[in-house]
C-alpha atoms as a PDB file:
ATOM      1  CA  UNK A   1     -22.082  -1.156  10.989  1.00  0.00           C
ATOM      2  CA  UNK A   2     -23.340  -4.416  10.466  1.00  0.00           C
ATOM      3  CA  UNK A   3     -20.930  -7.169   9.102  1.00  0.00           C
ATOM      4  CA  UNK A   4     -22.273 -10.163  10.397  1.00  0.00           C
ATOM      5  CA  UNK A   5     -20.575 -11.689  13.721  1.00  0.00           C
ATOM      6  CA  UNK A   6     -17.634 -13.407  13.070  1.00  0.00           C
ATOM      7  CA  UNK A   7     -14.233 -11.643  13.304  1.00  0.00           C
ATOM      8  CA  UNK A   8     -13.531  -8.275  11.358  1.00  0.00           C
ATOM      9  CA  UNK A   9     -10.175  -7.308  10.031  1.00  0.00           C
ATOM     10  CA  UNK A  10      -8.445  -4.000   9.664  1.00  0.00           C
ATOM     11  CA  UNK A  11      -6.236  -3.554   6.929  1.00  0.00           C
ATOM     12  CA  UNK A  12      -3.568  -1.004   5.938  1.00  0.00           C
ATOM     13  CA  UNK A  13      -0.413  -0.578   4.352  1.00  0.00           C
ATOM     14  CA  UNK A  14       3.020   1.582   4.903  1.00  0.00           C
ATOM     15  CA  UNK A  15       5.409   2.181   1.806  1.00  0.00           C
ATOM     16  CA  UNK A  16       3.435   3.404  -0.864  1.00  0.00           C
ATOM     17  CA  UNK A  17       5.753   6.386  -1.361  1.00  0.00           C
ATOM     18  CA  UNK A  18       9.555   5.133  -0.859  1.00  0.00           C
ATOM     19  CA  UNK A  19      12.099   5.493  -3.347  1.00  0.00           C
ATOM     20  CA  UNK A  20      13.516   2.208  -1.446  1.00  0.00           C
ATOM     21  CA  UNK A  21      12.750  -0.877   0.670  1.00  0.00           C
ATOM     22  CA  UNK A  22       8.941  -3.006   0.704  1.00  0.00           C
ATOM     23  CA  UNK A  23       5.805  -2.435   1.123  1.00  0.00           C
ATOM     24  CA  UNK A  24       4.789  -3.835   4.216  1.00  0.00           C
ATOM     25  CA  UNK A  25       0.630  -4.611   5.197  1.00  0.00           C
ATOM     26  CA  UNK A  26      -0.807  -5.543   8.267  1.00  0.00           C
ATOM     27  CA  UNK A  27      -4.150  -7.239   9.116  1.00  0.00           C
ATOM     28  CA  UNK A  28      -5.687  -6.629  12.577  1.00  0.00           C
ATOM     29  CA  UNK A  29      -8.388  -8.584  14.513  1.00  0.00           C
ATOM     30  CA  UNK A  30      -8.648  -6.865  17.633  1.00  0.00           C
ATOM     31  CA  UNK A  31     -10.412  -8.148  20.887  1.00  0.00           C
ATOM     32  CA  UNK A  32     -13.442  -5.794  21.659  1.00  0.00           C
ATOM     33  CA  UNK A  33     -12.686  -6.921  25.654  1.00  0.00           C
ATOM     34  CA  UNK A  34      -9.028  -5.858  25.356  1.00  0.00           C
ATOM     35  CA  UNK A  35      -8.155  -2.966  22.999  1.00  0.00           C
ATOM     36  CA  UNK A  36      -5.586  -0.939  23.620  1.00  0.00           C
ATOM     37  CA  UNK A  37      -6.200   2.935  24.586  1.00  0.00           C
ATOM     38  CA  UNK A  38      -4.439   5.461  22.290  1.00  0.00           C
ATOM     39  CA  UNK A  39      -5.634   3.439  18.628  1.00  0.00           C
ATOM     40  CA  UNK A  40      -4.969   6.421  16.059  1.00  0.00           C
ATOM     41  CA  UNK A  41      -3.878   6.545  12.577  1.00  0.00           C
ATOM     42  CA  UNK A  42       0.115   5.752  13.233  1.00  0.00           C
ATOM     43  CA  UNK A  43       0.430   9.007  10.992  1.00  0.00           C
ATOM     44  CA  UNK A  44      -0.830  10.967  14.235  1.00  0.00           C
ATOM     45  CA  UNK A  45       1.219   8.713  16.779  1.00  0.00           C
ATOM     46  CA  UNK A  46       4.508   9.860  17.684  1.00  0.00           C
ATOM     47  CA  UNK A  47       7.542   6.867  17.244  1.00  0.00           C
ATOM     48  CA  UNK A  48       7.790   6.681  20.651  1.00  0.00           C
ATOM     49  CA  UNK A  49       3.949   6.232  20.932  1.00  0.00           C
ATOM     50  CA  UNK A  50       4.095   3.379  18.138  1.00  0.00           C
ATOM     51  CA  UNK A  51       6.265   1.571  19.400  1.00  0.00           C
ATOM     52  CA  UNK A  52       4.581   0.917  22.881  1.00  0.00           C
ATOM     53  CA  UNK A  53       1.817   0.228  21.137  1.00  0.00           C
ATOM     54  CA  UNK A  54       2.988  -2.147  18.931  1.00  0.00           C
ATOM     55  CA  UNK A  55       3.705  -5.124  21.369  1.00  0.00           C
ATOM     56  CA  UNK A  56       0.525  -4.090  23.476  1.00  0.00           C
ATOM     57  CA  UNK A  57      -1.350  -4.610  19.908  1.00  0.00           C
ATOM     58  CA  UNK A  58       0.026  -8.193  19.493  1.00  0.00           C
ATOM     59  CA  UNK A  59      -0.894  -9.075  22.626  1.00  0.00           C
ATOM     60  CA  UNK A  60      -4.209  -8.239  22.367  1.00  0.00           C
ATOM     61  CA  UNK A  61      -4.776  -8.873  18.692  1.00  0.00           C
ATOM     62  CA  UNK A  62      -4.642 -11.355  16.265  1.00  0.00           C
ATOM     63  CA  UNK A  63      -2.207  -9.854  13.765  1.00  0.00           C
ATOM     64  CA  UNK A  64      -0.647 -11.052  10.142  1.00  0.00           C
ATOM     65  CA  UNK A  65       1.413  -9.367   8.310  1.00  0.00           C
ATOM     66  CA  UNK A  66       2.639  -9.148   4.560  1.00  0.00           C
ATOM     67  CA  UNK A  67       5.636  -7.659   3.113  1.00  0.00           C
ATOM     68  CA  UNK A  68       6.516  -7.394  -0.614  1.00  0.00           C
ATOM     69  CA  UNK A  69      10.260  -6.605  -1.265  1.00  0.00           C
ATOM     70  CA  UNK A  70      11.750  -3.808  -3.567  1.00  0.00           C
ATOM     71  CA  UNK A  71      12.091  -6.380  -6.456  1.00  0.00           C
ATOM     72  CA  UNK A  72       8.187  -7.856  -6.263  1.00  0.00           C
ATOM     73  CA  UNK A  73       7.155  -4.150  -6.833  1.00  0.00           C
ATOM     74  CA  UNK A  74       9.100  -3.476  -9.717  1.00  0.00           C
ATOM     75  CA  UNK A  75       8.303  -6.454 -11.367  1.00  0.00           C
ATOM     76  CA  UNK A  76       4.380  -5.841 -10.520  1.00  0.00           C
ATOM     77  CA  UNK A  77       3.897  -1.635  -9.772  1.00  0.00           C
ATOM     78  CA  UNK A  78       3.346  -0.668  -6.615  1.00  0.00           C
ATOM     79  CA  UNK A  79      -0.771  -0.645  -6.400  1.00  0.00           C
ATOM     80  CA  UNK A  80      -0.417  -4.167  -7.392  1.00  0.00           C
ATOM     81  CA  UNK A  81       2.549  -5.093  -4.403  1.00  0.00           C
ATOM     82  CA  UNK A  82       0.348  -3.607  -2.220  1.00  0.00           C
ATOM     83  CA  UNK A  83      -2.682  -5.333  -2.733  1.00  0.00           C
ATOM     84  CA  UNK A  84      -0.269  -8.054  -2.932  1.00  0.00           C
ATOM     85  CA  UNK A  85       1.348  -6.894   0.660  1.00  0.00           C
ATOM     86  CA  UNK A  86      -2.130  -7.257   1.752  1.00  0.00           C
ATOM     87  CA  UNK A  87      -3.773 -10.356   0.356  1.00  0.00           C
ATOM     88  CA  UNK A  88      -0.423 -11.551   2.091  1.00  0.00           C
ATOM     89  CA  UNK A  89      -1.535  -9.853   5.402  1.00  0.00           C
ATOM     90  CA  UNK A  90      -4.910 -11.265   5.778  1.00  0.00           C
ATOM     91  CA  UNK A  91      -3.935 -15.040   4.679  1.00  0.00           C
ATOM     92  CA  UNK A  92      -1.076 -14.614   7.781  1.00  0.00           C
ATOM     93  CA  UNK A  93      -3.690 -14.177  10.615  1.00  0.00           C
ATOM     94  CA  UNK A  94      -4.413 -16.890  12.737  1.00  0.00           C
ATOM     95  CA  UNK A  95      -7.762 -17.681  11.606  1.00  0.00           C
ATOM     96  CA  UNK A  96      -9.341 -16.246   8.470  1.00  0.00           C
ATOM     97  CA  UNK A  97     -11.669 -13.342   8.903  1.00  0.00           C
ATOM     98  CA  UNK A  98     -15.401 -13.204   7.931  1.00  0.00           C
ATOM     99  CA  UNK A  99     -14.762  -9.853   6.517  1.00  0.00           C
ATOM    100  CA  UNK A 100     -11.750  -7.177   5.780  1.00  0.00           C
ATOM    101  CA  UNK A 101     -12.439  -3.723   6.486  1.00  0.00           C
ATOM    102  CA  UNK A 102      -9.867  -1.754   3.983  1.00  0.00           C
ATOM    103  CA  UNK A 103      -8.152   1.603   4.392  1.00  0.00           C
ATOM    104  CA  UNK A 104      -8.197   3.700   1.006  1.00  0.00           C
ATOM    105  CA  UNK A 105     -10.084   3.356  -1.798  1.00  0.00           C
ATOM    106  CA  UNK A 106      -9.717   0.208  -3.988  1.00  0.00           C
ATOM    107  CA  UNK A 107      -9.547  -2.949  -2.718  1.00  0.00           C
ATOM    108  CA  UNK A 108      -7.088  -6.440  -2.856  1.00  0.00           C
ATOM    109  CA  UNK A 109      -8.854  -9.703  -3.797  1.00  0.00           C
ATOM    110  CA  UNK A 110      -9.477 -11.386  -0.460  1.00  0.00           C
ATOM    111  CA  UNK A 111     -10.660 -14.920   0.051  1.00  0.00           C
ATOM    112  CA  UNK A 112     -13.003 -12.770   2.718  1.00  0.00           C
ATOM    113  CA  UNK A 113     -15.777  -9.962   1.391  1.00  0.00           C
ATOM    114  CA  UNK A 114     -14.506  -6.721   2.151  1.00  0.00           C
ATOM    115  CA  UNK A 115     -15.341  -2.998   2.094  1.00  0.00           C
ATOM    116  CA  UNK A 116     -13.184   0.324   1.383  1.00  0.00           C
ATOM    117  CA  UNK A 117     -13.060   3.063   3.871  1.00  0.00           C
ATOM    118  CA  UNK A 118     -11.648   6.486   2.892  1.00  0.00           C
ATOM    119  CA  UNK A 119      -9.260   7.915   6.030  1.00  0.00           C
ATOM    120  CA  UNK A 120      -9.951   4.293   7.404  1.00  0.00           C
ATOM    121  CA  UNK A 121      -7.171   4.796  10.037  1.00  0.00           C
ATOM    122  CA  UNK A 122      -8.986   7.606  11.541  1.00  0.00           C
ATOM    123  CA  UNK A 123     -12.409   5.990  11.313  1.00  0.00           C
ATOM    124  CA  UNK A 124     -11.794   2.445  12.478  1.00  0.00           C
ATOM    125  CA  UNK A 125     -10.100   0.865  15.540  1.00  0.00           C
ATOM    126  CA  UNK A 126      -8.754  -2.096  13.740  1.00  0.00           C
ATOM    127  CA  UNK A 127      -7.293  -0.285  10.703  1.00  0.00           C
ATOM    128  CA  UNK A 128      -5.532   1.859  12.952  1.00  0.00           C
ATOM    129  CA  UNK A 129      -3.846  -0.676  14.977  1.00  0.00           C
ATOM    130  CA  UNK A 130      -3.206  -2.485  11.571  1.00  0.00           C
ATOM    131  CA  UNK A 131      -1.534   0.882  10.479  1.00  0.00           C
ATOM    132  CA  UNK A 132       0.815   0.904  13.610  1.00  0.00           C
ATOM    133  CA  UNK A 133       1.728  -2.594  13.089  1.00  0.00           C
ATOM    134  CA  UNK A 134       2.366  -1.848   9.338  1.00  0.00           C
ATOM    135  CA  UNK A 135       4.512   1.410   9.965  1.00  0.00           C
ATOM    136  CA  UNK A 136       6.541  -0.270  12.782  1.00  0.00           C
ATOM    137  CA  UNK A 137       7.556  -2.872  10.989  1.00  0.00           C
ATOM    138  CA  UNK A 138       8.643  -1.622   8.110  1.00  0.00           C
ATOM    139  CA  UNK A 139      10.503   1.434  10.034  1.00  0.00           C
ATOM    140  CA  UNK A 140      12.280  -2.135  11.645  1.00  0.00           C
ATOM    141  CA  UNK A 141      12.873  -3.450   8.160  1.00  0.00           C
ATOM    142  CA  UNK A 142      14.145   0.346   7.248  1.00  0.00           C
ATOM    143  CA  UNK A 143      16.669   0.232  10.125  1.00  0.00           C
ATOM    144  CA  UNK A 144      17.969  -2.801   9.840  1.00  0.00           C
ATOM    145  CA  UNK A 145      18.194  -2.274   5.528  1.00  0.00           C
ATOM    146  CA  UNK A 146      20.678   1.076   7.172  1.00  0.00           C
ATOM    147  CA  UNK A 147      23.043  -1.392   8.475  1.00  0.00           C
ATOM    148  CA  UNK A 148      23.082  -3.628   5.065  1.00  0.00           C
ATOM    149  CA  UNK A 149      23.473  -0.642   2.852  1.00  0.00           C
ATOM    150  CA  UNK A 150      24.985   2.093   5.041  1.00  0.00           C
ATOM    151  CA  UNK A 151      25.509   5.574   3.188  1.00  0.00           C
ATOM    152  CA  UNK A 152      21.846   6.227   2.356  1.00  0.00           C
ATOM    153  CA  UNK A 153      20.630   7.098   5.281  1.00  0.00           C
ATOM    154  CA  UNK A 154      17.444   4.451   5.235  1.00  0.00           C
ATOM    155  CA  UNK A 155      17.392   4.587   9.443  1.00  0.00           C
ATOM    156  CA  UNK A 156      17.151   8.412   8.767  1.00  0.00           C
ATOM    157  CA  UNK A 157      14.510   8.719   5.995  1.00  0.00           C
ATOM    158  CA  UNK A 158      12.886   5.047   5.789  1.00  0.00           C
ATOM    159  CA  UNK A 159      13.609   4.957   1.918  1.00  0.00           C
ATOM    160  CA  UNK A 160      11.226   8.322   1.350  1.00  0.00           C
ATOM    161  CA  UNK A 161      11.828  10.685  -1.631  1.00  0.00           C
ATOM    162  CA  UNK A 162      13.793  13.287   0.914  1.00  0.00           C
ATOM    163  CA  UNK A 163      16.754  15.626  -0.752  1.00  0.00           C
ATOM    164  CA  UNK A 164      19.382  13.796   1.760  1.00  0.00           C
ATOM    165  CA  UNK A 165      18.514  10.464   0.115  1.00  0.00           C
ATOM    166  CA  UNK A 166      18.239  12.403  -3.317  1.00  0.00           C
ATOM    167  CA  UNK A 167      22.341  13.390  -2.271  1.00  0.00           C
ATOM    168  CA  UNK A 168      23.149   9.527  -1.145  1.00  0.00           C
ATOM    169  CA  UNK A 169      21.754   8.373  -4.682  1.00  0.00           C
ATOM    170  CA  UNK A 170      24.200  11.081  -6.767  1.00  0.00           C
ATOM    171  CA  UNK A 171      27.014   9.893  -5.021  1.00  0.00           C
ATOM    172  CA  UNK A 172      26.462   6.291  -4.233  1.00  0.00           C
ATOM    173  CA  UNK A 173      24.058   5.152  -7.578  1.00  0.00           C
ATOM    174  CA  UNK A 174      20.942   3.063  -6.595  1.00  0.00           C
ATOM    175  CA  UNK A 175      21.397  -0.169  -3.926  1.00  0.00           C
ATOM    176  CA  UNK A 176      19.570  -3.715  -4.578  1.00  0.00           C
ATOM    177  CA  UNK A 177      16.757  -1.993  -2.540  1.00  0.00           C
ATOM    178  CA  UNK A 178      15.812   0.966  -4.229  1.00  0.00           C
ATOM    179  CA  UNK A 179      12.790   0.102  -6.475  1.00  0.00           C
ATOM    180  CA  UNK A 180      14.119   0.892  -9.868  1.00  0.00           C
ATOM    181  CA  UNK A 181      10.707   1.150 -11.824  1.00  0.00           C
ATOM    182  CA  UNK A 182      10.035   4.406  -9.506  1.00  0.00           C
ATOM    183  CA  UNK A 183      11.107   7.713 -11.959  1.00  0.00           C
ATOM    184  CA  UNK A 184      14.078   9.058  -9.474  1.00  0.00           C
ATOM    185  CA  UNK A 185      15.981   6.013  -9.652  1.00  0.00           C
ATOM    186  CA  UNK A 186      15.124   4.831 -12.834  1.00  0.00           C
ATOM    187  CA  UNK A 187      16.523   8.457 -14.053  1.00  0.00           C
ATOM    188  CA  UNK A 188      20.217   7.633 -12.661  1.00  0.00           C
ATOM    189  CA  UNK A 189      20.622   4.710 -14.581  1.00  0.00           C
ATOM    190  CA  UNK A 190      19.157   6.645 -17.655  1.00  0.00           C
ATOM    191  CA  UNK A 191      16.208   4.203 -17.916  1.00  0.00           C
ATOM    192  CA  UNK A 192      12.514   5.477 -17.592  1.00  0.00           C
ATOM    193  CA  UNK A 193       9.835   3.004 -16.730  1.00  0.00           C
ATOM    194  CA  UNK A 194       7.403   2.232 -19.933  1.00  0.00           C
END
């Protein structure tokens, strides 16, 4: 695939989904001379597996990241934090990029041309790693969020839709991070999103 030969970034996201917590993005410029073995979709990686490969990508890798809170996506929706979460991502790494490569199917605004690729983590090095970074940190975010809000179980369930977190949000009502434009929680205070 020819993209012209300065540096190429991988892009993806982790949060789409959560009833709680950010989106986070990560931007990856990896080092064709030192990329670490065992890049897959972090969806495929186990946590333990992630998380060794998470310092050996920052080593390696020029890395930015980009993190929209709870609040940003209910004021915005959440396609629009993520793209957001990534513009965010890509203006964090070190140097800018000649050109993004995307994971999904629509694409932020970048100050870089860029290109969409379907199942991008399982196609392309650098969106991988940048989906390992991505997922890491935000499990981090999720863990530490546990310990702020304790009683929903974020370390458990990172903020997803599960019936344990469905329980917490009966008996406890929603926390400053749940993202109260998303239906579930916007049914418990009796207000639906327009």
């Amino acid at each position: 695939m020819a993209l012209g030969h300065g540096p190429v970034c991988g892009v993806d996201e982790a949060g789409r989904g959560p009833w709680a917590g950010p989106v986070v993005a990560a931007a990856v410029v990896l080092d064709a001379a030192r990329i670490p073995p065992g890049l897959n979709d972090s969806k495929k990686l186990t946590h333990e597996r992630r998380e060794a490969l998470f310092p050996a990508i920052m080593a390696a890798a020029q890395v930015g990241v980009g993190i929209v809170s709870a609040a940003e996506i209910d004021t915005l929706n959440i396609l629009q934090a993520t793209f957001r979460a990534m513009e965010r991502a890509v203006a964090a790494l070190p140097a800018a990029p000649d050109f993004a490569l995307i994971d999904g199917n629509r694409a932020p605004k970048l100050s870089c041309p860029c290109r969409t690729v379907i199942s991008g983590d399982a196609l392309s090095l650098s969106i991988a790693a940048a989906s390992i970074i991505a997922k890491v940190t935000r499990d981090r975010m999720m863990m530490e969020l546990d310990q702020r809000h304790p009683g929903y179980g974020f370390a458990a369930h990172k903020g997803y839709g599960t019936a344990a977190h469905a329980a917490a949000l009966a008996r406890l009502g929603p926390c400053t991070e749940h993202r109260r434009s998303f239906k579930p929680i916007a049914a418990l205070s009796g207000v639906w999103p327009s």
